[in-house]
N, C-alpha and C. Protein backbone atom coordinates (compact mmCIF):
# COMPACT_ATOMS: atom_id res chain seq x y z
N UNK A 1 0.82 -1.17 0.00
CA UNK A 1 0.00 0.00 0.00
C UNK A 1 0.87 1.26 0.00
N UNK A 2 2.08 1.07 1.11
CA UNK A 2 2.52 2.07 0.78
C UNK A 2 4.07 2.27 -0.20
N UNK A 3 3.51 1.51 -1.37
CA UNK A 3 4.14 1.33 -2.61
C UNK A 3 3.49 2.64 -3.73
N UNK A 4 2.01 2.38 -3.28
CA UNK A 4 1.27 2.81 -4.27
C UNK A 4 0.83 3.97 -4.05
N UNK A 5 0.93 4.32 -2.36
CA UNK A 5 0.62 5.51 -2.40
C UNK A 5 1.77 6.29 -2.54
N UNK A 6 3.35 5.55 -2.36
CA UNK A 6 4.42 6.85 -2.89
C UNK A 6 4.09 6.73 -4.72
N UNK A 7 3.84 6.02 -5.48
CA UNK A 7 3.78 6.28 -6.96
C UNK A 7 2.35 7.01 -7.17
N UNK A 8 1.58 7.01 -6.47
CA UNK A 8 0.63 8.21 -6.54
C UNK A 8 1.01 9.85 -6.50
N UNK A 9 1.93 9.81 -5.29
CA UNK A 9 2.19 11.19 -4.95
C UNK A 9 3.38 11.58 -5.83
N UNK A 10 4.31 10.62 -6.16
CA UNK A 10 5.05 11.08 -7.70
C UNK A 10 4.72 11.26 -9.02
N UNK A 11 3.20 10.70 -8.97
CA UNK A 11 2.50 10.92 -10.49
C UNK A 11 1.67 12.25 -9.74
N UNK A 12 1.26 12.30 -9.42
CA UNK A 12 0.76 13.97 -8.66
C UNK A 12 1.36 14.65 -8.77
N UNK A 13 2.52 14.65 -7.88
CA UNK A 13 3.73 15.70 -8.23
C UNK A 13 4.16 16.02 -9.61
N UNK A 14 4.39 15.14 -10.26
CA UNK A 14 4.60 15.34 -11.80
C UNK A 14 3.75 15.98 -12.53
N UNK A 15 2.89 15.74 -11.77
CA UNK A 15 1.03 16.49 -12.89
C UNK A 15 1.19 17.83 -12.65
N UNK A 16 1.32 18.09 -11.16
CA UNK A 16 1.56 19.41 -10.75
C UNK A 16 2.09 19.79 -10.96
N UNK A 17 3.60 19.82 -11.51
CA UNK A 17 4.88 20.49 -12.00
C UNK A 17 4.28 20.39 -13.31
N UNK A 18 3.58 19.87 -14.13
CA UNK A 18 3.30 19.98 -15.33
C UNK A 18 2.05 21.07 -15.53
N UNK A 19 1.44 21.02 -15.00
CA UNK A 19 0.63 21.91 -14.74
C UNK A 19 1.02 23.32 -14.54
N UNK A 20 1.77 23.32 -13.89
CA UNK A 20 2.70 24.84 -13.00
C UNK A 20 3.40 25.11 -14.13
N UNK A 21 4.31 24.42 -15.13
CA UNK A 21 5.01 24.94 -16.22
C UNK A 21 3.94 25.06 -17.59
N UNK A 22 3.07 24.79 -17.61
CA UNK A 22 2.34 25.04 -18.62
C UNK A 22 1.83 26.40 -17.98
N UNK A 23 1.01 26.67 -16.89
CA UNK A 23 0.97 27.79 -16.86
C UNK A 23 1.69 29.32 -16.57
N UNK A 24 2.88 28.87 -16.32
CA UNK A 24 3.72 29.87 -16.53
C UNK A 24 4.41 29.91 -17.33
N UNK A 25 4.55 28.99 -18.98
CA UNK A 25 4.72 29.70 -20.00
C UNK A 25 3.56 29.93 -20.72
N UNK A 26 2.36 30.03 -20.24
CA UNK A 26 1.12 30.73 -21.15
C UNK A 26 1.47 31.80 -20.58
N UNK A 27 1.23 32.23 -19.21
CA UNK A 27 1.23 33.81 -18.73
C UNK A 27 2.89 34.33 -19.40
N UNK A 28 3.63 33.74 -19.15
CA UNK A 28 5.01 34.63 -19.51
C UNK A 28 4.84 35.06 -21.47
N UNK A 29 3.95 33.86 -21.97
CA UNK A 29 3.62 34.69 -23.50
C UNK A 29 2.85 35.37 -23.37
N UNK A 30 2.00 35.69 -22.81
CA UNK A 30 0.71 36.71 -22.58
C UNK A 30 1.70 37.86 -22.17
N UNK A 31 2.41 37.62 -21.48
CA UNK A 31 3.12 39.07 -20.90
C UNK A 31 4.11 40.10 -21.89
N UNK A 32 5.08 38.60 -23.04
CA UNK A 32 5.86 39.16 -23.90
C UNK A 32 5.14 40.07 -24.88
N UNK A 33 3.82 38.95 -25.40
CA UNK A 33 3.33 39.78 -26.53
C UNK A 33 2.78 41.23 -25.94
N UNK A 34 2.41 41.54 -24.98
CA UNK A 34 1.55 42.91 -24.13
C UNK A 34 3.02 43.80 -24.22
N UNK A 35 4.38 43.11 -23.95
CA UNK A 35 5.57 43.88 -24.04
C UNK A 35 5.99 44.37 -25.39
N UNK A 36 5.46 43.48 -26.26
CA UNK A 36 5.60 44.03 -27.95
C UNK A 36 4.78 44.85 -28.46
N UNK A 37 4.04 44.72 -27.54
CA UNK A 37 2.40 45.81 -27.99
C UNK A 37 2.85 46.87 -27.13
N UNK A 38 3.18 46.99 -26.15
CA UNK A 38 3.50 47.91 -25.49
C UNK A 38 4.81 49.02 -26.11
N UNK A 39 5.86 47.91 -26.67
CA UNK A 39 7.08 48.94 -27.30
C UNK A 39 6.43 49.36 -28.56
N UNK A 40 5.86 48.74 -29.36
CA UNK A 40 5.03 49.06 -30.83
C UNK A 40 4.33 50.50 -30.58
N UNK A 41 3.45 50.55 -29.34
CA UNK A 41 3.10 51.63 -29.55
C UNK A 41 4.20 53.20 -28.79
N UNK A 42 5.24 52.52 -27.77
CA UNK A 42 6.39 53.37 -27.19
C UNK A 42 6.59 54.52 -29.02
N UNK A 43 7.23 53.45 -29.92
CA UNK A 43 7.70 53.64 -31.05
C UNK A 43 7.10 54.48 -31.85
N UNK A 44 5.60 54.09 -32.25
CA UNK A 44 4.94 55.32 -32.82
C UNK A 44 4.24 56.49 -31.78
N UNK A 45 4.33 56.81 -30.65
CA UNK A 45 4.27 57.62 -30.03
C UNK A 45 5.66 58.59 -30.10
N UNK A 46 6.73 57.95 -29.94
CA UNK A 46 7.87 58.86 -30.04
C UNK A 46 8.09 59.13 -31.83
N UNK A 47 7.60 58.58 -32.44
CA UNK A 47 7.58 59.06 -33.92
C UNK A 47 6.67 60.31 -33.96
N UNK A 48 5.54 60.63 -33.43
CA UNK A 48 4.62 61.61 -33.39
C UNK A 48 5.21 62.60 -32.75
N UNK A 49 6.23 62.58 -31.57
CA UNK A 49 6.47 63.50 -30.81
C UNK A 49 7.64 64.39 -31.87
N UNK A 50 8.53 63.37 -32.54
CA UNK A 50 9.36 64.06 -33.46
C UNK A 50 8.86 64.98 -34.38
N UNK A 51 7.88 64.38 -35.04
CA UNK A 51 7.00 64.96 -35.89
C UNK A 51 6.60 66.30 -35.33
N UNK A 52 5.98 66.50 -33.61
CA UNK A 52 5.70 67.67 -33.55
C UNK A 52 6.73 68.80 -33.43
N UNK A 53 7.50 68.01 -32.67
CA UNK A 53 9.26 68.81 -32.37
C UNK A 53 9.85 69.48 -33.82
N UNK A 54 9.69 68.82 -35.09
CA UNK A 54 9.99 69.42 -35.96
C UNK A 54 8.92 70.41 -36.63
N UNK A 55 7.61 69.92 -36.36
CA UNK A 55 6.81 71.65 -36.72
C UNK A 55 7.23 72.75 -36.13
N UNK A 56 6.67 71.97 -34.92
CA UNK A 56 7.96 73.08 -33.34
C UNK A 56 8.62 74.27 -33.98
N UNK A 57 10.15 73.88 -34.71
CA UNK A 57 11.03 74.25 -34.86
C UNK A 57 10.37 74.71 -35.88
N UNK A 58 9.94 74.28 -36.96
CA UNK A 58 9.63 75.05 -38.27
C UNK A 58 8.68 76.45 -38.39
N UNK A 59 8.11 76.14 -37.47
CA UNK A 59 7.14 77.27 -36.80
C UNK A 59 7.47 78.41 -36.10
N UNK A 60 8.85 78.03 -35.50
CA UNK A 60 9.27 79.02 -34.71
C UNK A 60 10.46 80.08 -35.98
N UNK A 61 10.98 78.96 -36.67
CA UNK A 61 11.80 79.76 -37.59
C UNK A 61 11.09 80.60 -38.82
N UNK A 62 9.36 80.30 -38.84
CA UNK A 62 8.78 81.05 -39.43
C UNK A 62 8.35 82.12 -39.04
N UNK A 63 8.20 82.55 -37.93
CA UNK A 63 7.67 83.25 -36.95
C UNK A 63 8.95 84.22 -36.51
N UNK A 64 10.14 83.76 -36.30
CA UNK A 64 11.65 84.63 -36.17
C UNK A 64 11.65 85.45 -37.85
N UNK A 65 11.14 84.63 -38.86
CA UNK A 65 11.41 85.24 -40.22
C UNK A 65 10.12 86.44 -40.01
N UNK A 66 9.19 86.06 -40.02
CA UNK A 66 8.21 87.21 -39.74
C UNK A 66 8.69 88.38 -39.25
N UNK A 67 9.15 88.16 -37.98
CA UNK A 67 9.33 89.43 -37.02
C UNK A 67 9.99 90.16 -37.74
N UNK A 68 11.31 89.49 -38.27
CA UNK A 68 12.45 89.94 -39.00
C UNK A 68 11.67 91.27 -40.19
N UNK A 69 10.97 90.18 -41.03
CA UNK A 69 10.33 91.22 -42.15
C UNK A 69 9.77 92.16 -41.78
N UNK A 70 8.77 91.91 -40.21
CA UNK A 70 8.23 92.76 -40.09
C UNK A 70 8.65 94.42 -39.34
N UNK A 71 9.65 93.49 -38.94
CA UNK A 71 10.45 95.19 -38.36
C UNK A 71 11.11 95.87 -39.56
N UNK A 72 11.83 95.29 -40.42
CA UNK A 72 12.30 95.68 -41.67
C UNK A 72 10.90 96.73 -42.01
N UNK A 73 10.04 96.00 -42.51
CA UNK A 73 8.78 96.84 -43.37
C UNK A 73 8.48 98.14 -42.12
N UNK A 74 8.49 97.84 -40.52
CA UNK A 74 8.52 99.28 -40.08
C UNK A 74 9.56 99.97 -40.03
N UNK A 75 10.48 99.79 -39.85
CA UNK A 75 11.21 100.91 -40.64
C UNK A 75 11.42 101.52 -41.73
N UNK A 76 11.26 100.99 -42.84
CA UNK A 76 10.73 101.55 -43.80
C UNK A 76 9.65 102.59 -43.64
N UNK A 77 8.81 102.30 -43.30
CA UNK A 77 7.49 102.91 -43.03
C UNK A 77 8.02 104.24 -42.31
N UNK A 78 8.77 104.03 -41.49
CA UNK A 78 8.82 105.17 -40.15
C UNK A 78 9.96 106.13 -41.57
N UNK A 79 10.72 105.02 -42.42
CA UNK A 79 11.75 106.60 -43.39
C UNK A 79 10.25 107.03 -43.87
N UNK A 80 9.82 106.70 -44.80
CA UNK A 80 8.71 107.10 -45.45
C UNK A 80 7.91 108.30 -44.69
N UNK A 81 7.41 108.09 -43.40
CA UNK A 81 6.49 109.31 -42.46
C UNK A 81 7.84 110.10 -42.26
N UNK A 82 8.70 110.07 -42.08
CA UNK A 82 9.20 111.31 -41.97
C UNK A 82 9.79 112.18 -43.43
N UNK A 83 9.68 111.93 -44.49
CA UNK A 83 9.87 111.83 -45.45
C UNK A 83 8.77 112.90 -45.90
N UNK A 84 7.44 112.39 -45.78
CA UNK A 84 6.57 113.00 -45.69
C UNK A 84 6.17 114.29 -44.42
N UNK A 85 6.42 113.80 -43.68
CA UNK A 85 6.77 115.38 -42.72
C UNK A 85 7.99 116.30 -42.77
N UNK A 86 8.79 115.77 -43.45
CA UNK A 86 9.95 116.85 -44.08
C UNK A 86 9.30 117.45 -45.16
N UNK A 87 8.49 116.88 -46.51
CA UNK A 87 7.83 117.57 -47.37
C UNK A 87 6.34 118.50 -46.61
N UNK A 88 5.98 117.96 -45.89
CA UNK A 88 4.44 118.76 -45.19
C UNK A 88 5.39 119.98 -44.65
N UNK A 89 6.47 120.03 -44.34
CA UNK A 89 7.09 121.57 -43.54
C UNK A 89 7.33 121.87 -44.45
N UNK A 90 7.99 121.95 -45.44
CA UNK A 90 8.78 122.46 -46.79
C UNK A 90 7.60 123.02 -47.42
N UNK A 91 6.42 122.63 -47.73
CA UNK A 91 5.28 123.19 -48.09
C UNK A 91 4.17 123.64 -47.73
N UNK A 92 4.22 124.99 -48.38
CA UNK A 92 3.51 125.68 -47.72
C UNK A 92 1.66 126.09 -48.64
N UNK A 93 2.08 125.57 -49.61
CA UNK A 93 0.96 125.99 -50.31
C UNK A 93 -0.18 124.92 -50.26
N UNK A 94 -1.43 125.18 -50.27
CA UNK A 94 -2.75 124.50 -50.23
C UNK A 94 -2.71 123.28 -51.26
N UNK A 95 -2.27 123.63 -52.77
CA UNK A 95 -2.27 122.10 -53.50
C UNK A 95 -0.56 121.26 -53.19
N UNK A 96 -0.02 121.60 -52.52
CA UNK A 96 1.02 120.85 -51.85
C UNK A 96 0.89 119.69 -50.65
N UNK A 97 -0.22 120.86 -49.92
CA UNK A 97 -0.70 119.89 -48.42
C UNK A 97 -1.66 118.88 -49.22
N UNK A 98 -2.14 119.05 -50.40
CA UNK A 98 -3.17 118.06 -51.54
C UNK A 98 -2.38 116.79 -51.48
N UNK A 99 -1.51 117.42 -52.62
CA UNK A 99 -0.72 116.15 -52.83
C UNK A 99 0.16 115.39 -51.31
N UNK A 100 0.40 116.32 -50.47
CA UNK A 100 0.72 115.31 -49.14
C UNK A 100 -0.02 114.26 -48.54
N UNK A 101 -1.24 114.88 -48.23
CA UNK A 101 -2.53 113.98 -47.77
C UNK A 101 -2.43 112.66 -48.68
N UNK A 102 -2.48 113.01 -50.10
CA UNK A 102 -2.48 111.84 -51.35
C UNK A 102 -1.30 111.01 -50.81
N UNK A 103 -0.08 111.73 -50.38
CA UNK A 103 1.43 110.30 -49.98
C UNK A 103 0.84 109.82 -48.58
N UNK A 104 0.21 110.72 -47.79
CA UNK A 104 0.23 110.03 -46.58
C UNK A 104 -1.27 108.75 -46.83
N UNK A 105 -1.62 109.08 -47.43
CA UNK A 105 -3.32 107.82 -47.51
C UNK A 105 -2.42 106.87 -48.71
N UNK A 106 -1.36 106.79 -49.39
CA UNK A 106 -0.75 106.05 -49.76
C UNK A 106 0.05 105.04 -48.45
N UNK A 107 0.80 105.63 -48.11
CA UNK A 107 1.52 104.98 -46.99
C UNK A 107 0.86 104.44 -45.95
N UNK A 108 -0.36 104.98 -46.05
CA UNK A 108 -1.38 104.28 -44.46
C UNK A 108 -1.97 103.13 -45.75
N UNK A 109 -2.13 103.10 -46.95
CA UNK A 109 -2.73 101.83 -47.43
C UNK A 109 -1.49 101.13 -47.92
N UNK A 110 -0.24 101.04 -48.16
CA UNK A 110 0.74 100.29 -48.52
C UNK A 110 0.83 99.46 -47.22
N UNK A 111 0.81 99.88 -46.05
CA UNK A 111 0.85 99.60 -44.69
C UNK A 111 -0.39 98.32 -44.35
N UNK A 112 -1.05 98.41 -44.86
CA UNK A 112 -2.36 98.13 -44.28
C UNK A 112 -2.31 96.65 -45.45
N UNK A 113 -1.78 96.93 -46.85
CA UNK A 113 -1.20 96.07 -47.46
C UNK A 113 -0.45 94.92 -46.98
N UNK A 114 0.95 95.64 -46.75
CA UNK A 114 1.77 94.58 -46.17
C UNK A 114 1.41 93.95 -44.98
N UNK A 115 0.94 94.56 -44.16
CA UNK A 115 0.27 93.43 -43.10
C UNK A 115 -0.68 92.61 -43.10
N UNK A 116 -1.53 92.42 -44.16
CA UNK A 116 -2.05 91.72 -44.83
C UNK A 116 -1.42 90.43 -45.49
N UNK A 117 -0.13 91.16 -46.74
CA UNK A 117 -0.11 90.48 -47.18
C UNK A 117 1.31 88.96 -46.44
N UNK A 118 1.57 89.75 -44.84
CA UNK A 118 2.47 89.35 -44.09
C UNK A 118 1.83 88.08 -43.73
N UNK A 119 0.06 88.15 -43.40
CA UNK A 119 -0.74 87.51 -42.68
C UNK A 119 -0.95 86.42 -43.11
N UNK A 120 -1.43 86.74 -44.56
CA UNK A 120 -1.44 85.62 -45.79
C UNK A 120 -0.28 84.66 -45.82
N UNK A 121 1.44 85.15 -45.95
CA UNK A 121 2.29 84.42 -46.26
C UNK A 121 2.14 83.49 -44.54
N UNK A 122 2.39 84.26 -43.53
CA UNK A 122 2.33 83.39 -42.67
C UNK A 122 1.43 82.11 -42.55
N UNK A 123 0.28 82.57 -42.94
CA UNK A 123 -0.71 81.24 -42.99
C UNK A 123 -0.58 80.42 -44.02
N UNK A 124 0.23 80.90 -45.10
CA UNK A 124 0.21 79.62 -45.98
C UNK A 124 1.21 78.93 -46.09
N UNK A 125 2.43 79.49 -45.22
CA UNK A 125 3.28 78.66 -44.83
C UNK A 125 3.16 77.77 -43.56
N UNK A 126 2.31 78.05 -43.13
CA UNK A 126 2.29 77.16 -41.53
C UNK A 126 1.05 76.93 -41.78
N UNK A 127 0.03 76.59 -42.24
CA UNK A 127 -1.72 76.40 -41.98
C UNK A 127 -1.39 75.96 -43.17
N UNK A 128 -0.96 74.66 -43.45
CA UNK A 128 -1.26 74.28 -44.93
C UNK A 128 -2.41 72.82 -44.57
């Protein structure tokens, strides 16, 4: 009897260790593949982040070019008004201050132009 009950408890034991390794290589594949799914998406998440990092940058060097132009175009603007207030003193006659009014409603719409047409380039370089 107690032949049969030690070859019982070694075929038990065996079942159980068989048992125990079957289920811990199902869970340890359940875990790898969740780890491949898991880096798969690590991967295209940090692909997206590059992606924004380089609008980032492209955006910002569009926006440094802007400023750039746009201080350029005011100064211009500011030779121009004084340009025109050196001619408004210099003249004194009624169809003189005519034709001044005519440069200055020029320069307030060239103005009104370029910032416009500043607005436009910006958006169609970055808002595409």
């Amino acid at each position: 009897m107690l032949t049969k009950l030690k070859i019982f408890m070694v075929v038990a034991g065996g079942i159980v260790s068989l048992v125990t390794a079957y289920s811990a290589g199902y869970y340890q594949a359940k875990e790898t593949e969740e780890l491949k799914n898991a880096r798969s998406q690590i991967a295209t998440l940090q692909s997206v982040v590059q992606e924004f990092k380089a609008k980032q940058k492209s955006d910002a060097i569009a926006l440094a070019q802007l400023r750039i132009d746009e201080s350029a175009r005011r100064t211009e603007l500011d030779r121009m008004r004084q340009q025109l207030a050196n001619i408004e003193r210099m003249s004194g006659a009624n169809a003189n201050r005519g034709l001044n009014r005519c440069l200055r409603g020029r320069i307030e719409t060239q103005e009104l132009a370029e910032r416009l047409a500043r607005s436009v380039k910006f958006c169609a370089e970055n808002h595409r």
